[in-house]
Protein backbone atom coordinates (compact mmCIF):
# COMPACT_ATOMS: atom_id res chain seq x y z
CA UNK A 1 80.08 87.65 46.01
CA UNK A 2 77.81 88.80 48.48
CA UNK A 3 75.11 92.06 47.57
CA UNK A 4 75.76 95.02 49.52
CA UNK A 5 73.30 96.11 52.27
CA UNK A 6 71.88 99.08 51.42
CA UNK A 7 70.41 101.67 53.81
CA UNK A 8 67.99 104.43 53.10
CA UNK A 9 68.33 108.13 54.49
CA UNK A 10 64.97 109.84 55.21
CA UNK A 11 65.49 113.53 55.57
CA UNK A 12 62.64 115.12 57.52
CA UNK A 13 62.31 118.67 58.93
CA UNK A 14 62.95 117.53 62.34
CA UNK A 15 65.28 114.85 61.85
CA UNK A 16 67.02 112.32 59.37
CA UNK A 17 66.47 108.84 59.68
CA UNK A 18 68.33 105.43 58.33
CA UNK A 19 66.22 102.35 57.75
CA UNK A 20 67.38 99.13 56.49
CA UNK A 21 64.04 98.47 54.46
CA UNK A 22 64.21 98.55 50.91
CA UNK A 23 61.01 98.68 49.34
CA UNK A 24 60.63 96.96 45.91
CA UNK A 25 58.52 99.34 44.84
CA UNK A 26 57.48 103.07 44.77
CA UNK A 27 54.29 102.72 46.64
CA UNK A 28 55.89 100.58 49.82
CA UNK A 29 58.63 102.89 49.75
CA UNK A 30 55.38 105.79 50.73
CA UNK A 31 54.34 103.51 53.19
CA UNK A 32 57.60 102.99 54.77
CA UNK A 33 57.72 106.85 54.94
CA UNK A 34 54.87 107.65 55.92
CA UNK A 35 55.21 105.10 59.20
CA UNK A 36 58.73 106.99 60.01
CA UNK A 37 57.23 110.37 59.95
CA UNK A 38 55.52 110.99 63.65
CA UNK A 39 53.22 113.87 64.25
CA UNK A 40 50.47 115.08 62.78
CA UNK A 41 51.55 118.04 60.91
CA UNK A 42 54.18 115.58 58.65
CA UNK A 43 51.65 113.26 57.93
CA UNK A 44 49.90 114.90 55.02
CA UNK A 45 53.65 116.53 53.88
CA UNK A 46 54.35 116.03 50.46
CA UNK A 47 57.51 113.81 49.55
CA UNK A 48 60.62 114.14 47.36
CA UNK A 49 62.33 111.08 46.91
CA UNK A 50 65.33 111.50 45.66
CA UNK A 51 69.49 109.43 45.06
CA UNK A 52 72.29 111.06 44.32
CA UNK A 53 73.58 109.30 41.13
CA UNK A 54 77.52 108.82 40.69
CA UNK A 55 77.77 111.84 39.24
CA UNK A 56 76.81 113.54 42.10
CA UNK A 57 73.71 114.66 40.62
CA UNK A 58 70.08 114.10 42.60
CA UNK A 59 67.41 111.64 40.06
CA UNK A 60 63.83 111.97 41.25
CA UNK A 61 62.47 108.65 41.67
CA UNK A 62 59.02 108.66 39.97
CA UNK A 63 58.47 105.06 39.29
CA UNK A 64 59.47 101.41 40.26
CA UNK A 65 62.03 101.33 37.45
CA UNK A 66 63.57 104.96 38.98
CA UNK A 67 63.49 102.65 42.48
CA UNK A 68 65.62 99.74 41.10
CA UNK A 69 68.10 102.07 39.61
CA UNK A 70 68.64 104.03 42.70
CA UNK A 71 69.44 100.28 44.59
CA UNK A 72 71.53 99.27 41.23
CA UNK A 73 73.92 102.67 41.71
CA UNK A 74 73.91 101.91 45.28
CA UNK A 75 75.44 98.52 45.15
């Protein structure tokens, strides 16, 4: 059986974006942020990064482990 693509939704103040990255860990997720967020005044924002779990309730992701769960409830 084939994995599931999974797409990320970045929600900015000016706009929400999908990417098709997914980032094995915390600290290339950043990076992947901070390259979608033009402009100078969203550069230095600070970030929430959040999944809604199948509950329906929002997990922060803190740490790689919070990262592969996220990607586990998304498949």
């Amino acid at each position: 059986m084939a994995s599931k693509k999974i797409q990320l939704k970045l929600a900015m103040s000016h706009a929400i974006k999908k990417v098709r990255d997914t980032p094995q860990s915390v600290a290339a997720l950043h990076q992947l942020i901070k390259a979608q967020m033009k402009g100078a005044e969203h550069q230095n924002a600070e970030v929430t990064i959040e999944y809604m779990d199948t509950d329906g309730d929002k997990i922060a992701i803190l740490d790689d482990d919070d990262l592969q769960l996220a990607y586990e409830t998304a498949q």
